[in-house]
Protein backbone atom coordinates (compact mmCIF):
# COMPACT_ATOMS: atom_id res chain seq x y z
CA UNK A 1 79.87 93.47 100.22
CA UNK A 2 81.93 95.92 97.72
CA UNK A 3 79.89 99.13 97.03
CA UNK A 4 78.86 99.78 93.27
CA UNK A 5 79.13 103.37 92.57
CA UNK A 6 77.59 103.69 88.70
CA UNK A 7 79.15 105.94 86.52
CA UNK A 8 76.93 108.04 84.44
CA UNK A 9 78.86 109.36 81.89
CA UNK A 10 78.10 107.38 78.85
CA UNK A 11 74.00 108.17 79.57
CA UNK A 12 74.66 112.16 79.38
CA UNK A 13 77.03 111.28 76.22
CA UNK A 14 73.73 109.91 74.29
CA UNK A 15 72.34 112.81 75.49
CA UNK A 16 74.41 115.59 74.22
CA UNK A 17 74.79 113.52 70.91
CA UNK A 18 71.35 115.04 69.85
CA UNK A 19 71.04 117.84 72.22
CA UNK A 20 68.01 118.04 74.50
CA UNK A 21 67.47 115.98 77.50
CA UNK A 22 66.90 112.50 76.33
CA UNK A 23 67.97 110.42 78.10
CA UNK A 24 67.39 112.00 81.28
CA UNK A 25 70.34 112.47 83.25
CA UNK A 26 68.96 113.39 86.67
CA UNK A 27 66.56 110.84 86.13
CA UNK A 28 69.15 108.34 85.73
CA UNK A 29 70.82 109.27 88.93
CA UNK A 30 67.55 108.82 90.59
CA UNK A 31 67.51 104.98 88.65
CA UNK A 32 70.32 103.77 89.71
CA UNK A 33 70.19 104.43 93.60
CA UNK A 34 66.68 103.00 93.53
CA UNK A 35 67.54 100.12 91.78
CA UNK A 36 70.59 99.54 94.46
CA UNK A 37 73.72 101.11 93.96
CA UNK A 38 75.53 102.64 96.51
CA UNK A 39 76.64 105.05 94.58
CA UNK A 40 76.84 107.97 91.96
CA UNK A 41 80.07 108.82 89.93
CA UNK A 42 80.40 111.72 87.44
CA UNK A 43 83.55 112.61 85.14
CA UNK A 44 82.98 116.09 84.49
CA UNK A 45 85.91 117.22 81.41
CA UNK A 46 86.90 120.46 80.66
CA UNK A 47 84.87 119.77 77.26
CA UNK A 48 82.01 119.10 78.71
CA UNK A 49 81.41 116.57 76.02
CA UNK A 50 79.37 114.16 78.30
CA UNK A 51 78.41 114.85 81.87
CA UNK A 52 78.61 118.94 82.28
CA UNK A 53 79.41 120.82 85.27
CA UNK A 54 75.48 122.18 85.92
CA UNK A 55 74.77 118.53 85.44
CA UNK A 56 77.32 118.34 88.76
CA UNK A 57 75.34 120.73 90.48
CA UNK A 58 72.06 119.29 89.60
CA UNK A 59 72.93 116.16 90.46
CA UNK A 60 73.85 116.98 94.52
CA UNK A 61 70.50 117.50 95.72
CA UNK A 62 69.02 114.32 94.65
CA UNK A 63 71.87 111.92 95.67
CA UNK A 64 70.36 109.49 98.71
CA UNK A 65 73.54 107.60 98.59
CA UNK A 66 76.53 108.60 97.51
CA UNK A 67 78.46 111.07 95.45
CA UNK A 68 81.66 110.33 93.67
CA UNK A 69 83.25 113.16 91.15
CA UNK A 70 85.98 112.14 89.35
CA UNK A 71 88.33 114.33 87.45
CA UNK A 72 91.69 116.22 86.67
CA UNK A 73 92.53 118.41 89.54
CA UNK A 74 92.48 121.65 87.46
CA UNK A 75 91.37 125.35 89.54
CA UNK A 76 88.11 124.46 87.85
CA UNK A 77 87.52 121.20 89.24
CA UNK A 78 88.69 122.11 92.19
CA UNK A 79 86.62 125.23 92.56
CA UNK A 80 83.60 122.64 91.34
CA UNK A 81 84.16 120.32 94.09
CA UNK A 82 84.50 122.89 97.04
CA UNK A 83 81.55 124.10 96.06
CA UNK A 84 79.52 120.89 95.52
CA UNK A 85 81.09 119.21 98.46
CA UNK A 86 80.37 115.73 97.23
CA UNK A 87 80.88 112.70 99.92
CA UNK A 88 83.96 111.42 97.68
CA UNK A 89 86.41 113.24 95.30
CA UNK A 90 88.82 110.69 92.66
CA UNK A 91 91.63 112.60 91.26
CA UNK A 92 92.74 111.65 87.77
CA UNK A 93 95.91 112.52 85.93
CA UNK A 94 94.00 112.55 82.60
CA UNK A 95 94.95 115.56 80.68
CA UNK A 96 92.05 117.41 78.83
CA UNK A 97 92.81 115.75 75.35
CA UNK A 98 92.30 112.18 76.79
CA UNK A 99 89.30 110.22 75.32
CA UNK A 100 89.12 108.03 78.69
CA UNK A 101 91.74 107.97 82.11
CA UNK A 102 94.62 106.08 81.30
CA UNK A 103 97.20 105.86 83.68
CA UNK A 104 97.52 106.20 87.29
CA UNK A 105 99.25 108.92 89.58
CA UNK A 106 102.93 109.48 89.91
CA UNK A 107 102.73 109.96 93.08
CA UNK A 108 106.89 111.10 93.62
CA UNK A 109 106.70 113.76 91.28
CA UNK A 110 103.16 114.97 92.15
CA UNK A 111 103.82 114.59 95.89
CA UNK A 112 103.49 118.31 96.15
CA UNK A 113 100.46 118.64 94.26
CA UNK A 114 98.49 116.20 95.51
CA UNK A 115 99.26 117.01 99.35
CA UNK A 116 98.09 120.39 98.31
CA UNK A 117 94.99 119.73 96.38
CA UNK A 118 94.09 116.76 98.81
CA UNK A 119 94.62 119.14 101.97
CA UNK A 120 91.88 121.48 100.30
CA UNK A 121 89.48 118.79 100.32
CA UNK A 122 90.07 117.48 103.19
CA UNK A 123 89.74 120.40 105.02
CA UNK A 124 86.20 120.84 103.52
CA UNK A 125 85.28 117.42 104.56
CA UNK A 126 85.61 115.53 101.31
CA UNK A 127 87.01 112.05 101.33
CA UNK A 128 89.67 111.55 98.68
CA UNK A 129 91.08 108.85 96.20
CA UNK A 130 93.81 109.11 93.77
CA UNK A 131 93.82 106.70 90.38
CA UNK A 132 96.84 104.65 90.68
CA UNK A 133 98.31 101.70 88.56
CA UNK A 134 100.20 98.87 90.83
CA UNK A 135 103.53 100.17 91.09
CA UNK A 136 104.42 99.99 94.47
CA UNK A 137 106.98 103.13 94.90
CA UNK A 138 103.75 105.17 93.84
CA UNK A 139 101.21 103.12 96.72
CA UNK A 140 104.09 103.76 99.22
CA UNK A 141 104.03 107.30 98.27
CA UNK A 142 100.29 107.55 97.74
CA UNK A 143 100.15 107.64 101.93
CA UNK A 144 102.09 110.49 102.14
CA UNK A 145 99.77 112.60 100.26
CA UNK A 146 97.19 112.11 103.39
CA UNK A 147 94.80 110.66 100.59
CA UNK A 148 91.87 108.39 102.60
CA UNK A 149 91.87 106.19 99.67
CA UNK A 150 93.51 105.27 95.96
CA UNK A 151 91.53 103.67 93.44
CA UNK A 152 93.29 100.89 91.05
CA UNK A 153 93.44 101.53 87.33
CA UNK A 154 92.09 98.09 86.75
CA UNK A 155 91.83 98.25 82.55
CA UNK A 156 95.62 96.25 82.67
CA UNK A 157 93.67 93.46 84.47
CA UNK A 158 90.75 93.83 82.17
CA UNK A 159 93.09 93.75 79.40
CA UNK A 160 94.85 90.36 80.71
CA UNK A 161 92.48 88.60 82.20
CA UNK A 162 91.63 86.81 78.77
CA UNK A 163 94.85 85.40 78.39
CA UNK A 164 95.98 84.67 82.26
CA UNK A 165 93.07 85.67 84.83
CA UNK A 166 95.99 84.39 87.36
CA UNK A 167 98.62 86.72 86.28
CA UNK A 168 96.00 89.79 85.67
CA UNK A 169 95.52 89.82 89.54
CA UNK A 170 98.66 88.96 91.12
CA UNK A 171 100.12 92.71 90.95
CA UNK A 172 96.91 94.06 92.07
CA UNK A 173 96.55 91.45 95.34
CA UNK A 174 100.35 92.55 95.73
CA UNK A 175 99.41 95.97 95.58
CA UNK A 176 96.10 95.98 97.63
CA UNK A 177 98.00 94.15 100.16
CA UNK A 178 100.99 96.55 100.50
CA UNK A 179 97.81 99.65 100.64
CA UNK A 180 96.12 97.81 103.74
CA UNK A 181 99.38 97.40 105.44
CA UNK A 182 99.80 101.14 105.39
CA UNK A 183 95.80 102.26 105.87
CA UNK A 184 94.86 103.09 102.32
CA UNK A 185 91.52 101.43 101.88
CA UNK A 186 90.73 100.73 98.12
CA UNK A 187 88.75 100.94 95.55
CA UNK A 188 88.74 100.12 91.87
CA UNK A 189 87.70 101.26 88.30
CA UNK A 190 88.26 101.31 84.46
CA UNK A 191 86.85 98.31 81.70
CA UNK A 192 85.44 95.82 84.84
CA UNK A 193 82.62 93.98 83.44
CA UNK A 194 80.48 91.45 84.49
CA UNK A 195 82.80 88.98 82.62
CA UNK A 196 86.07 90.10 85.26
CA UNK A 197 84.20 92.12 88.36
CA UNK A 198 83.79 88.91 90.72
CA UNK A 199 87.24 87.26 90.32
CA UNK A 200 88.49 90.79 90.98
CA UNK A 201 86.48 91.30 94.22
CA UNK A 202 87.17 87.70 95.64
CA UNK A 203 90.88 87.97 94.92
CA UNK A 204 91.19 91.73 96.47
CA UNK A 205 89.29 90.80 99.65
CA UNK A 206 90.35 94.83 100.94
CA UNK A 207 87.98 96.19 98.12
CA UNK A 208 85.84 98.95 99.40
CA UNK A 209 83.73 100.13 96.83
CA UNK A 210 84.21 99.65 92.24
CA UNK A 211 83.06 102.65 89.90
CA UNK A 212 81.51 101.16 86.88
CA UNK A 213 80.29 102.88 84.12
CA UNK A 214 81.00 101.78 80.21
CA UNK A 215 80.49 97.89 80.45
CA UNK A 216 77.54 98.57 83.23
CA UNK A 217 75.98 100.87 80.84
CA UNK A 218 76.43 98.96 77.60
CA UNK A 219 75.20 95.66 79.74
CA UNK A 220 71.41 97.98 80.16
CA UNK A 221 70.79 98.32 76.97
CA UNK A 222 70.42 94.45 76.50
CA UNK A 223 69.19 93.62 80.19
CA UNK A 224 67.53 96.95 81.00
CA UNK A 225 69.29 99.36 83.92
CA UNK A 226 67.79 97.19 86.85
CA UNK A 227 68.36 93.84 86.28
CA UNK A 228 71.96 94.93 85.14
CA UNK A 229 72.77 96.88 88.68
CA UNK A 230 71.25 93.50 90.63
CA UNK A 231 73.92 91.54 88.26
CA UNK A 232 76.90 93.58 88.92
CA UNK A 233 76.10 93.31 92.91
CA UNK A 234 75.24 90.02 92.76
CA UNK A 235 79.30 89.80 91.59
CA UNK A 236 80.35 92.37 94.80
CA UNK A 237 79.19 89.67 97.74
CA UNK A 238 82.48 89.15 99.52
């Protein structure tokens, strides 16, 4: 099946909303493993304004699973990561200012960058993923950065798949399909929900693993955390 990595972000947002440590964030890391994801993801922003960088550090030790940190490429980051060494690093063109990541990699005009940054990590055994959107000059690039993996921006999709589930997937199947022809495996993230996760998953049968944190999160606090992780994987059964 598709790996669930839960994002979160949103729980250490509550949190810093009133200061203090409630809800607990460490705790919640602990939650979500237990109940069964297969994964952790953090978003760490130069504002700190949800999940902070000691959070980042705190965090490592008590991952079972595994660790995703997402986040602009910056010396920060960077230096963050190296240090951390988590199993998976996303890089995301979001500049400080953004509220959420919204767009994917250029990956012509950042060829340079990324081959840099990415050779950093890889060199300190981190697997990497770039955000991308389904243009496919920037997957046919994305290879050349000696990324392991990109993740599809999926909120167009989310956005769409309303109105035309049909035509929401077809440039992400036409995208997915041109990454596995060239060795990128793939995974996926931004507004999936358990209203949109399983047509997504059957349709992109290449799917590796889905970071989910906004809906997921907003989905507990009707159905309670556990019950909502067992939902989304019940979705993620290829």
């Amino acid at each position: 099946m598709t790996k669930l990595s839960v994002n979160i972000n949103k729980i250490a947002t509550i949190r810093n909303s009133r200061g203090g440590n409630m809800p607990n964030v460490l705790k919640a890391a602990v939650d979500v493993q237990q109940f069964g994801a297969e994964g952790v993801t953090v978003h760490p922003r130069p504002d700190e304004r949800h999940i902070r960088y000691q959070d980042v550090n705190d965090i490592r030790p008590i991952i079972t699973t595994e660790f995703n940190i997402e986040g602009y490429p910056s010396k920060e980051f960077i230096d963050l990561v190296l240090s951390v060494r988590p199993h998976q690093v996303t890089l995301v063109p979001d500049p400080p200012e953004a509220l959420t990541s919204n767009a994917g990699w250029d990956t012509i005009n950042n060829m340079g960058f990324l081959q840099d940054v990415i050779g950093q990590f890889s060199e300190a055994g981190v697997r990497t993923s770039i955000f991308i959107d389904t243009d496919l000059e920037n997957i046919s690039n994305a290879v050349k950065t000696n990324t392991d993996r990109i993740e599809f921006y999926t909120e167009p999709y989310a956005t769409n798949y309303r109105k035309d589930k049909e035509a929401a997937i077809a440039p992400f199947v036409e995208a997915a399909n041109l990454a596995n022809k060239i060795g990128l495996k793939i995974n996926a993230g931004h507004d999936l929900s358990l209203e949109n996760l399983k047509y997504f998953n059957e349709k992109i049968p290449f799917l590796k693993e889905v970071s989910i944190g906004h809906a997921l999160i907003c989905d507990a606090l009707y159905y309670g955390l556990e019950r909502t992780i067992h939902m989304y994987k019940e979705l993620l059964v290829k």
